[in-house]
N, C-alpha and C. Protein backbone atom coordinates (compact mmCIF):
# COMPACT_ATOMS: atom_id res chain seq x y z
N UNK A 1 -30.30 -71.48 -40.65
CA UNK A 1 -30.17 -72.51 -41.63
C UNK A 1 -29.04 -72.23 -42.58
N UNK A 2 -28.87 -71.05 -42.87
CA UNK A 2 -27.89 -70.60 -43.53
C UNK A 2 -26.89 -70.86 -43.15
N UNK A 3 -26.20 -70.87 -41.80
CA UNK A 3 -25.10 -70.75 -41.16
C UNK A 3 -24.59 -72.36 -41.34
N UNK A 4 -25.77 -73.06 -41.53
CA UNK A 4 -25.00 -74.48 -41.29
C UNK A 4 -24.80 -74.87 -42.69
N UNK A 5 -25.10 -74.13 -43.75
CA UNK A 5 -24.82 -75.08 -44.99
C UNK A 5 -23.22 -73.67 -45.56
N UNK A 6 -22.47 -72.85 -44.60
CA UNK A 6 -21.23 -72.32 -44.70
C UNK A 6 -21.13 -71.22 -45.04
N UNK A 7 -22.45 -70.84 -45.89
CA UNK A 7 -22.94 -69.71 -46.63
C UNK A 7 -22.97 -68.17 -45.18
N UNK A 8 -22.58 -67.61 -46.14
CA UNK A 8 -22.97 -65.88 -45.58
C UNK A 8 -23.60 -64.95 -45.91
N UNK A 9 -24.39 -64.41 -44.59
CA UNK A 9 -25.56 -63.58 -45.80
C UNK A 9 -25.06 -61.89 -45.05
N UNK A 10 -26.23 -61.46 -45.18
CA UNK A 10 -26.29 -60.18 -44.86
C UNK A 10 -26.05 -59.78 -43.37
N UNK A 11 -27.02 -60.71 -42.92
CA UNK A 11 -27.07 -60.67 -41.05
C UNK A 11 -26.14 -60.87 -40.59
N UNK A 12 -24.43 -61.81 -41.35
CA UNK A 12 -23.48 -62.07 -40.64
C UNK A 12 -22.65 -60.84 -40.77
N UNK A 13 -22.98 -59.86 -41.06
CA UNK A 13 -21.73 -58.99 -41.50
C UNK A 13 -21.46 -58.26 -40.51
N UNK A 14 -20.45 -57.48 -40.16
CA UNK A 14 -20.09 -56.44 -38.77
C UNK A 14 -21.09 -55.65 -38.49
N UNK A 15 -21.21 -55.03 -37.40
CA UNK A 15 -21.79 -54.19 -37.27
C UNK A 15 -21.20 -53.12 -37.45
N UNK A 16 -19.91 -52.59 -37.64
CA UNK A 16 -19.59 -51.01 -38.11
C UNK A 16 -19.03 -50.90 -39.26
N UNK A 17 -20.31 -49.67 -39.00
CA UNK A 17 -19.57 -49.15 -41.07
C UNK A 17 -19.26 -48.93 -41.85
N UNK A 18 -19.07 -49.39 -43.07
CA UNK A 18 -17.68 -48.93 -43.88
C UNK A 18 -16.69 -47.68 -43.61
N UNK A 19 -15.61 -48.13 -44.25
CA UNK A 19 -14.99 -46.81 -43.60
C UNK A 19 -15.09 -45.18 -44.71
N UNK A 20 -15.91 -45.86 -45.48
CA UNK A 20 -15.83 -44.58 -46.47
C UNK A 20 -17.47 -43.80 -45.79
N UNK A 21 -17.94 -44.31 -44.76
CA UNK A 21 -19.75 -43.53 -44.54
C UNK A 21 -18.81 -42.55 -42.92
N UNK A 22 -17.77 -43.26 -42.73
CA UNK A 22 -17.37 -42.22 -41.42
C UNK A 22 -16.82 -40.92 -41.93
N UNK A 23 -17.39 -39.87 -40.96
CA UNK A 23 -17.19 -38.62 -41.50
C UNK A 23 -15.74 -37.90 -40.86
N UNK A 24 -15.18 -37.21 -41.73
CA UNK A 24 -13.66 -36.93 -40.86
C UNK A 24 -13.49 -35.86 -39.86
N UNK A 25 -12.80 -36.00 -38.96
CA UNK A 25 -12.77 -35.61 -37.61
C UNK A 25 -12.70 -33.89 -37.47
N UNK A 26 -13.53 -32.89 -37.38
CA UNK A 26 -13.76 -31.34 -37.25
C UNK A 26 -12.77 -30.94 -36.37
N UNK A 27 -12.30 -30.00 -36.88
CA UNK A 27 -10.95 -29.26 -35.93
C UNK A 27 -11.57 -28.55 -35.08
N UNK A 28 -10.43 -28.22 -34.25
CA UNK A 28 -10.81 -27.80 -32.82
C UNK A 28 -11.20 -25.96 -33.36
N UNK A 29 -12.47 -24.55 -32.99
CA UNK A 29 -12.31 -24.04 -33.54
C UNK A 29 -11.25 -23.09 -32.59
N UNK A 30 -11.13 -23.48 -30.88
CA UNK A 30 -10.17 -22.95 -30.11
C UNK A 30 -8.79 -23.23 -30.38
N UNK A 31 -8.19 -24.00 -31.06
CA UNK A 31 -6.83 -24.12 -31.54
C UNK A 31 -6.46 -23.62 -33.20
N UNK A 32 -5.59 -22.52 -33.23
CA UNK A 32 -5.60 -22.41 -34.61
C UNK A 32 -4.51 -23.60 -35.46
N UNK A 33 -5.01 -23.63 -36.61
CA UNK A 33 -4.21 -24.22 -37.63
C UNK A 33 -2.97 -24.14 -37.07
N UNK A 34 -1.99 -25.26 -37.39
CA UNK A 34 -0.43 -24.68 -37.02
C UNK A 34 0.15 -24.03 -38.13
N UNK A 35 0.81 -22.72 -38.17
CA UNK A 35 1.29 -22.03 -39.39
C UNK A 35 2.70 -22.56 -39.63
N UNK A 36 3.00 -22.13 -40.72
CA UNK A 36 4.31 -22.79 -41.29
C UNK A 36 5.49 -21.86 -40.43
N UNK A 37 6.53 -22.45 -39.92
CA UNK A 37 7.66 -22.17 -39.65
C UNK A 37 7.83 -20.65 -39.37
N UNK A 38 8.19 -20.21 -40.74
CA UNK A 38 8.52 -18.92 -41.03
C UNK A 38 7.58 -18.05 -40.32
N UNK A 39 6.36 -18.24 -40.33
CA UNK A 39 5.15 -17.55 -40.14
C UNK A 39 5.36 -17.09 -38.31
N UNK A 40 5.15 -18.77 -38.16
CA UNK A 40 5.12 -18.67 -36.78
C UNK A 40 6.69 -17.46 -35.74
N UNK A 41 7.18 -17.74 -36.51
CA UNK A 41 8.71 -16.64 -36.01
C UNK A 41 8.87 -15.83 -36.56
N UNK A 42 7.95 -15.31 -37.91
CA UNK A 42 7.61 -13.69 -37.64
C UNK A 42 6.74 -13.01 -36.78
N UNK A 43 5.89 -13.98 -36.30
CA UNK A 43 4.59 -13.73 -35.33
C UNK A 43 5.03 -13.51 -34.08
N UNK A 44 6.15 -14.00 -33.59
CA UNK A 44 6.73 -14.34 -32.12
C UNK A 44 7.75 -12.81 -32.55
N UNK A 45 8.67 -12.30 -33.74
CA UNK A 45 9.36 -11.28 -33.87
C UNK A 45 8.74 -9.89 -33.18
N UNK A 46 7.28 -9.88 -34.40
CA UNK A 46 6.33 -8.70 -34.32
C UNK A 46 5.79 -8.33 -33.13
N UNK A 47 5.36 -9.61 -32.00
CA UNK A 47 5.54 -9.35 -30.07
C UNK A 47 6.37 -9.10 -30.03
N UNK A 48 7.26 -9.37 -29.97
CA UNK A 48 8.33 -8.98 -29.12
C UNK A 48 8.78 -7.42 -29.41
N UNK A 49 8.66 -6.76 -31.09
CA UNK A 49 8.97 -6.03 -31.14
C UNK A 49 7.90 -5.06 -30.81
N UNK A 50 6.98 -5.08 -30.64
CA UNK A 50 5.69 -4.60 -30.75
C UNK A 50 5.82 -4.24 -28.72
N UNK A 51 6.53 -5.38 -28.05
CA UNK A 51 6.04 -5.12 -26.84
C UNK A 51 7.25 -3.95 -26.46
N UNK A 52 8.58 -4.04 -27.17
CA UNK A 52 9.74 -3.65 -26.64
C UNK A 52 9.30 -1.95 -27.27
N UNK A 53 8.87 -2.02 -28.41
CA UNK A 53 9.12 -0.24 -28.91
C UNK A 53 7.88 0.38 -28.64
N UNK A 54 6.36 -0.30 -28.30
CA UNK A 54 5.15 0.45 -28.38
C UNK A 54 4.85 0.47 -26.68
N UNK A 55 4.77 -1.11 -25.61
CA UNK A 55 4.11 -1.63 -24.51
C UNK A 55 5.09 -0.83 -23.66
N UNK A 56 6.79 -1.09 -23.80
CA UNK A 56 7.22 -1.11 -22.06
C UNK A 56 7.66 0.85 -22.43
N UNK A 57 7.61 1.43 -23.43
CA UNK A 57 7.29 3.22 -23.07
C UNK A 57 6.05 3.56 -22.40
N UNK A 58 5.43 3.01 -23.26
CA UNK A 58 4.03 3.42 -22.22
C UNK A 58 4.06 2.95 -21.15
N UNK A 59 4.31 1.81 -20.87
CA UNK A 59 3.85 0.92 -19.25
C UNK A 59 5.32 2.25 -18.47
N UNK A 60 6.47 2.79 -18.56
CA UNK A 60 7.41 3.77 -18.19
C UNK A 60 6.84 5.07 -17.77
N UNK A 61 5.75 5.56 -18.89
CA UNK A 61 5.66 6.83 -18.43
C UNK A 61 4.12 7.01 -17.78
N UNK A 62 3.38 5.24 -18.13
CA UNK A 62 2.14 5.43 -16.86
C UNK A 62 3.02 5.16 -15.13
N UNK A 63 3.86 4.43 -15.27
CA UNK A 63 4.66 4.69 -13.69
C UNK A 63 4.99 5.89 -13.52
N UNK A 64 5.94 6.03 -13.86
CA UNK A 64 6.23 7.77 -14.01
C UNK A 64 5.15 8.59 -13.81
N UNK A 65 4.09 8.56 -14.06
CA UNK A 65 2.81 9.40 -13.90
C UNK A 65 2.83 9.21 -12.46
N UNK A 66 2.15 8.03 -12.44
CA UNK A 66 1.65 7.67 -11.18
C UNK A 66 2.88 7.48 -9.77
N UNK A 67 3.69 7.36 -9.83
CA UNK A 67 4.96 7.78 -9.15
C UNK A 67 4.80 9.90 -8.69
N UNK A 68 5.38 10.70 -10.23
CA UNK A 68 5.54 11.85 -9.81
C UNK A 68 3.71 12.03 -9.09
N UNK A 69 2.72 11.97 -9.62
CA UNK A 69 1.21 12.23 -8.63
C UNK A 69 1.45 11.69 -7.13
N UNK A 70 1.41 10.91 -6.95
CA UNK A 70 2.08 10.08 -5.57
C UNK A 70 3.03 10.71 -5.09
N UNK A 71 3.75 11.89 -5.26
CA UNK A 71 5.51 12.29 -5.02
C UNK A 71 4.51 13.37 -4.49
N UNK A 72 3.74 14.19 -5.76
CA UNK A 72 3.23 15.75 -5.41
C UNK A 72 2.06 15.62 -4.09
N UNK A 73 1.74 14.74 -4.07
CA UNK A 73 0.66 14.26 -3.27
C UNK A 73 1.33 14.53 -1.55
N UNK A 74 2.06 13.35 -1.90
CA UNK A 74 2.71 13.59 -0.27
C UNK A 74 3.29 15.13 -0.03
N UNK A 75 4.00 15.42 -0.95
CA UNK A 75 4.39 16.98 -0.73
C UNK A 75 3.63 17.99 -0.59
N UNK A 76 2.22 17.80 -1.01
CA UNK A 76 1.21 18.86 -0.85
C UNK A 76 0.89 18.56 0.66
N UNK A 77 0.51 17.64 0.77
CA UNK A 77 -0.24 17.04 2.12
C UNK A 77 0.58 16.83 3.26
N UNK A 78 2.19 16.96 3.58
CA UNK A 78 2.70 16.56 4.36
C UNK A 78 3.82 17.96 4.52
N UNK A 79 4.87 17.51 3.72
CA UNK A 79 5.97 18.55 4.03
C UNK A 79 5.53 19.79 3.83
N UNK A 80 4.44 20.59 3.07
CA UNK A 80 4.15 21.76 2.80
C UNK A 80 3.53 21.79 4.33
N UNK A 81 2.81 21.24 4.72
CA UNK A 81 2.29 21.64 5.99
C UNK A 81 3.18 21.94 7.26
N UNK A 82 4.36 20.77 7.24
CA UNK A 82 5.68 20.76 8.41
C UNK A 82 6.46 21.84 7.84
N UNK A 83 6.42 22.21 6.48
CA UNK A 83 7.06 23.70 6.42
C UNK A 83 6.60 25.02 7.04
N UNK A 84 5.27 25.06 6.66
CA UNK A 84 4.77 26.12 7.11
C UNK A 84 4.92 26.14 8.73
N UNK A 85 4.27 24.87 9.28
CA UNK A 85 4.36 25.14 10.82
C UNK A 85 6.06 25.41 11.80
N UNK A 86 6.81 24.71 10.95
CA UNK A 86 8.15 25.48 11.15
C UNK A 86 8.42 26.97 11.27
N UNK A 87 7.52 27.78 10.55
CA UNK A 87 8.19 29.52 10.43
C UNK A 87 7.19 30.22 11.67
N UNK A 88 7.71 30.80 12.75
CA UNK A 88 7.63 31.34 13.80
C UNK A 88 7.82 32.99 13.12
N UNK A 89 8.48 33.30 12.84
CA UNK A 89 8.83 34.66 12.67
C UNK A 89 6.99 35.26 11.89
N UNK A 90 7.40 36.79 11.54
CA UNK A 90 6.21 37.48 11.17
C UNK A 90 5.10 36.80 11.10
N UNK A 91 4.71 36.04 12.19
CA UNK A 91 3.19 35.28 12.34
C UNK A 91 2.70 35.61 13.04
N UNK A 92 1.41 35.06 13.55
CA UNK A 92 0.48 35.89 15.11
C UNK A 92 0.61 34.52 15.64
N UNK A 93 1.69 33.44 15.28
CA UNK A 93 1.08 32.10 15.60
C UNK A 93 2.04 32.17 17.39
N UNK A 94 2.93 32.82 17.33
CA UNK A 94 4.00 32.76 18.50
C UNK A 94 3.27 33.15 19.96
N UNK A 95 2.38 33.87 20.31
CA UNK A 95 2.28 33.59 21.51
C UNK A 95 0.86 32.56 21.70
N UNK A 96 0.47 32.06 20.89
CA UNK A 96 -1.01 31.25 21.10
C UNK A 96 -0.53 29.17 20.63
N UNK A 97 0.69 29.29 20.27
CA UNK A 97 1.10 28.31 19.96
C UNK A 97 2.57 27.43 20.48
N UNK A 98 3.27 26.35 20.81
CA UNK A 98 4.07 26.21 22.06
C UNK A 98 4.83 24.81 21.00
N UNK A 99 4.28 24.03 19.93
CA UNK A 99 4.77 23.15 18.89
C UNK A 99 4.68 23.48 17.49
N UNK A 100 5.52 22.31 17.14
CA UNK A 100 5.86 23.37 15.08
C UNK A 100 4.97 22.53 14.36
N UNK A 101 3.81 21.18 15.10
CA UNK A 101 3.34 20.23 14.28
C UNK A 101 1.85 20.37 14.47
N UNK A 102 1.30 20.04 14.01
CA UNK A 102 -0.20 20.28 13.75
C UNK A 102 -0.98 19.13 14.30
N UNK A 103 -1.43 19.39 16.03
CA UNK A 103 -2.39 18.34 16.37
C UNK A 103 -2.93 18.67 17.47
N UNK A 104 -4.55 18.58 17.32
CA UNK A 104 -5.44 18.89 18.31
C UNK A 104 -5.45 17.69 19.28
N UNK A 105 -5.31 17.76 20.49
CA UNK A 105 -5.69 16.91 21.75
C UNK A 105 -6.93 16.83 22.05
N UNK A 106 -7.28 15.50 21.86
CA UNK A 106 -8.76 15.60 22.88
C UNK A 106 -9.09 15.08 24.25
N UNK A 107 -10.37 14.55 24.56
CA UNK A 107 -10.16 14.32 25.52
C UNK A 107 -9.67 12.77 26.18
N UNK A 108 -9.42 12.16 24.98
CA UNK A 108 -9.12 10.82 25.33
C UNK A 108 -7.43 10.80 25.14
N UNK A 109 -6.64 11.99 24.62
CA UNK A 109 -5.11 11.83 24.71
C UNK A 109 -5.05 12.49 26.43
N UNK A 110 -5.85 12.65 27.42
CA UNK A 110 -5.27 13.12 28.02
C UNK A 110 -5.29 12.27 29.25
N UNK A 111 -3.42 12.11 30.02
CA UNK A 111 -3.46 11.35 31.07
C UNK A 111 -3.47 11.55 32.32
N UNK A 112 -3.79 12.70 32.55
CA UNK A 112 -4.25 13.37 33.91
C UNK A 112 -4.94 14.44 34.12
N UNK A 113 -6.26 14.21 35.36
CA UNK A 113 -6.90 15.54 35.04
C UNK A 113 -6.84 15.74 36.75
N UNK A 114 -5.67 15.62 37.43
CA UNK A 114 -5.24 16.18 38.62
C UNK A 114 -4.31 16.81 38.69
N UNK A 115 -3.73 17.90 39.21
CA UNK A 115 -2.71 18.60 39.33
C UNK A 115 -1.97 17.89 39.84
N UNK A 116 -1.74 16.79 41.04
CA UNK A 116 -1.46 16.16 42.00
C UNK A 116 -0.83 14.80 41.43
N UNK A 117 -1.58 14.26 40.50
CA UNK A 117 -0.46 13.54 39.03
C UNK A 117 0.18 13.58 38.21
N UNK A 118 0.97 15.13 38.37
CA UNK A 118 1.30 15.54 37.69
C UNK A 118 2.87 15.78 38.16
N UNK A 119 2.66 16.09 39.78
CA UNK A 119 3.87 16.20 40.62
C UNK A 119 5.22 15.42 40.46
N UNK A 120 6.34 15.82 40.05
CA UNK A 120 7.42 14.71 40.63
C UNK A 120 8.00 14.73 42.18
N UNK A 121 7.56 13.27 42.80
CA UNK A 121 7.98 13.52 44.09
C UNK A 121 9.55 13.94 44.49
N UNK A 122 9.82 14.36 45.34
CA UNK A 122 11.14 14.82 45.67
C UNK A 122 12.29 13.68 45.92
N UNK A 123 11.63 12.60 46.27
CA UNK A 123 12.09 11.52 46.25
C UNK A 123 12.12 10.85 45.03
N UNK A 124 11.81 10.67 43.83
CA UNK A 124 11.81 10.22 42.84
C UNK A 124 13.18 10.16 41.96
N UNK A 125 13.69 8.60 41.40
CA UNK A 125 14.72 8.65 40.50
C UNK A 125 14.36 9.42 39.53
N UNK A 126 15.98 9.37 38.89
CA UNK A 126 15.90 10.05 37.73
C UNK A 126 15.16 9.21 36.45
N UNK A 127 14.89 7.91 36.88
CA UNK A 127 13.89 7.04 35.87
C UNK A 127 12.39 7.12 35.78
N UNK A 128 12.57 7.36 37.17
CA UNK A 128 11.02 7.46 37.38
C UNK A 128 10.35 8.73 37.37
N UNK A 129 11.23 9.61 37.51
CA UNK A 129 10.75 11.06 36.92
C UNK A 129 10.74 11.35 35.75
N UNK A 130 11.57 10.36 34.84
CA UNK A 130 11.71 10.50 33.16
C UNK A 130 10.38 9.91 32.79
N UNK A 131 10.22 8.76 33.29
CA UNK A 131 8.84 7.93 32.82
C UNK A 131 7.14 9.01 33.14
N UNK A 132 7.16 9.73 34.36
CA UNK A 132 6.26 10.28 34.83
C UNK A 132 6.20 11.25 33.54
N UNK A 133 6.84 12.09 33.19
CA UNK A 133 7.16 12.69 32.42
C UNK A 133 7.01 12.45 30.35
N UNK A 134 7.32 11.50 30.77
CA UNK A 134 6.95 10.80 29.12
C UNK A 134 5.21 10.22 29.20
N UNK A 135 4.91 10.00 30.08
CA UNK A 135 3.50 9.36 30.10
C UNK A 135 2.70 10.70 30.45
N UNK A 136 2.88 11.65 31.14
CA UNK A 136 2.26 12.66 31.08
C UNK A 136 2.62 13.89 30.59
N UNK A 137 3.55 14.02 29.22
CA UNK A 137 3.90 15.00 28.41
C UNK A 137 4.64 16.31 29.37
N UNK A 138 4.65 16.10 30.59
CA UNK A 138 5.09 17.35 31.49
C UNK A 138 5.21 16.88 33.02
N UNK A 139 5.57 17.18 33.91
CA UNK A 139 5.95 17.49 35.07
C UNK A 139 6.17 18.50 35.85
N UNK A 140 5.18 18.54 37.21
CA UNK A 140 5.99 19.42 38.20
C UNK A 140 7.07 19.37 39.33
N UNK A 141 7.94 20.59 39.49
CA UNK A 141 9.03 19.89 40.10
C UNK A 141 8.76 20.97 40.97
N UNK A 142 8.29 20.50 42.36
CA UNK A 142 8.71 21.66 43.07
C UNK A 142 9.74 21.65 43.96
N UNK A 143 9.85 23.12 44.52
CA UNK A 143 11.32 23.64 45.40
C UNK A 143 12.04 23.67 44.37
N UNK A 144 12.27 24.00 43.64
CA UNK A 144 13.38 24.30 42.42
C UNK A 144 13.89 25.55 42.69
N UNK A 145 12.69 26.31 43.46
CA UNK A 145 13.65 28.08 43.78
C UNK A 145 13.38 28.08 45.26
N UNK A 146 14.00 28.58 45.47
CA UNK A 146 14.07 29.05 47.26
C UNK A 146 13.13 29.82 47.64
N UNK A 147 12.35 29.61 48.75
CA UNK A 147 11.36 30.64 49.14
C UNK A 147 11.91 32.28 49.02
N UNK A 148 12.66 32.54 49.26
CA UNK A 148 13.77 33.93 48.86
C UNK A 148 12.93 34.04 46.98
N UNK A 149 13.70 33.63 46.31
CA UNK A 149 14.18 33.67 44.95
C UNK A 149 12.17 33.79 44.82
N UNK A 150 11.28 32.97 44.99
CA UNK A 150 9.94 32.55 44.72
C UNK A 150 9.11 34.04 45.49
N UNK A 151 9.60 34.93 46.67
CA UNK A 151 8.93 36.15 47.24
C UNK A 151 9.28 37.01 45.71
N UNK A 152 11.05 36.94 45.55
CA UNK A 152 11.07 37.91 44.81
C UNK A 152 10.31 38.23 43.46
N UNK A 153 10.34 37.36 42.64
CA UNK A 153 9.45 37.02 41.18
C UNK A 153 7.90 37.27 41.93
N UNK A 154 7.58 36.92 42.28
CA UNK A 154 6.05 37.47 42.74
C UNK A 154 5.78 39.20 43.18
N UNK A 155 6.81 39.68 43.81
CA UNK A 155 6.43 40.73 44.30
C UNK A 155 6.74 41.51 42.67
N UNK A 156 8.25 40.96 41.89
CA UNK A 156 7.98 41.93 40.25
C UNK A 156 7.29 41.90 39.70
């Protein structure tokens, strides 16, 4: 009834509310304030200097650590060992030993357990006696001495 005689009441008014009952918008607490100028490029100075004179010595001499440990490491474990097995002289190692490197054979490095595979035939290239030879660490060659030359060494 109201509406038709031009009048406005209460019920016609907006529905949202004044702007003085809205409350103002809470900052983020993951973003800081932005600092003034100056601030901010002493802040960016103090990294940088902070990373150049305190971070990259240290981050230098933990490589350096871990580098020379890694250096002594291999040298304990590797060349000290190929040194030692190098020296033949005043050892007992010379008649019980035939290589300067350190490795037990078992039974799965081995590629023949016939004497008879072991033979290079007399007929055999010089390829195929190289290969026999590389696949079975050794070869026999016989007739290499003359029945003569082979009485004599037996009877000394």
């Amino acid at each position: 009834a109201m509406a038709s005689s031009g009048k406005h009441s209460v019920t016609d008014a907006p529905s949202t509310p004044p702007a003085s009952t809205t409350q103002p918008a809470q900052p983020n607490p993951a973003v800081p304030p932005a600092a003034p100028a100056g601030r901010r490029r002493s802040r960016v100075m103090w990294r940088f200097l902070r990373s150049l004179l305190v971070e990259a010595p240290l981050s230098l001499i933990f490589v350096g650590f871990v580098a020379s440990a890694s250096l002594l490491y291999i040298y304990d474990a590797y060349v000290t060992e190929i040194l030692m097995a190098a020296k033949w002289r005043r050892t007992d190692r010379l008649p019980k030993e035939y290589t300067y490197y350190k490795r037990e054979c078992m039974r799965e490095d081995m590629t023949a357990f016939d004497a008879t595979n072991l033979v290079i035939r007399s007929d055999a290239t010089a390829a195929q006696s190289t290969q026999q030879m590389m696949r079975h660490g050794m070869g026999l060659i016989g007739s290499v001495l003359t029945p003569e030359t082979t009485a004599k060494l037996r009877e000394f």
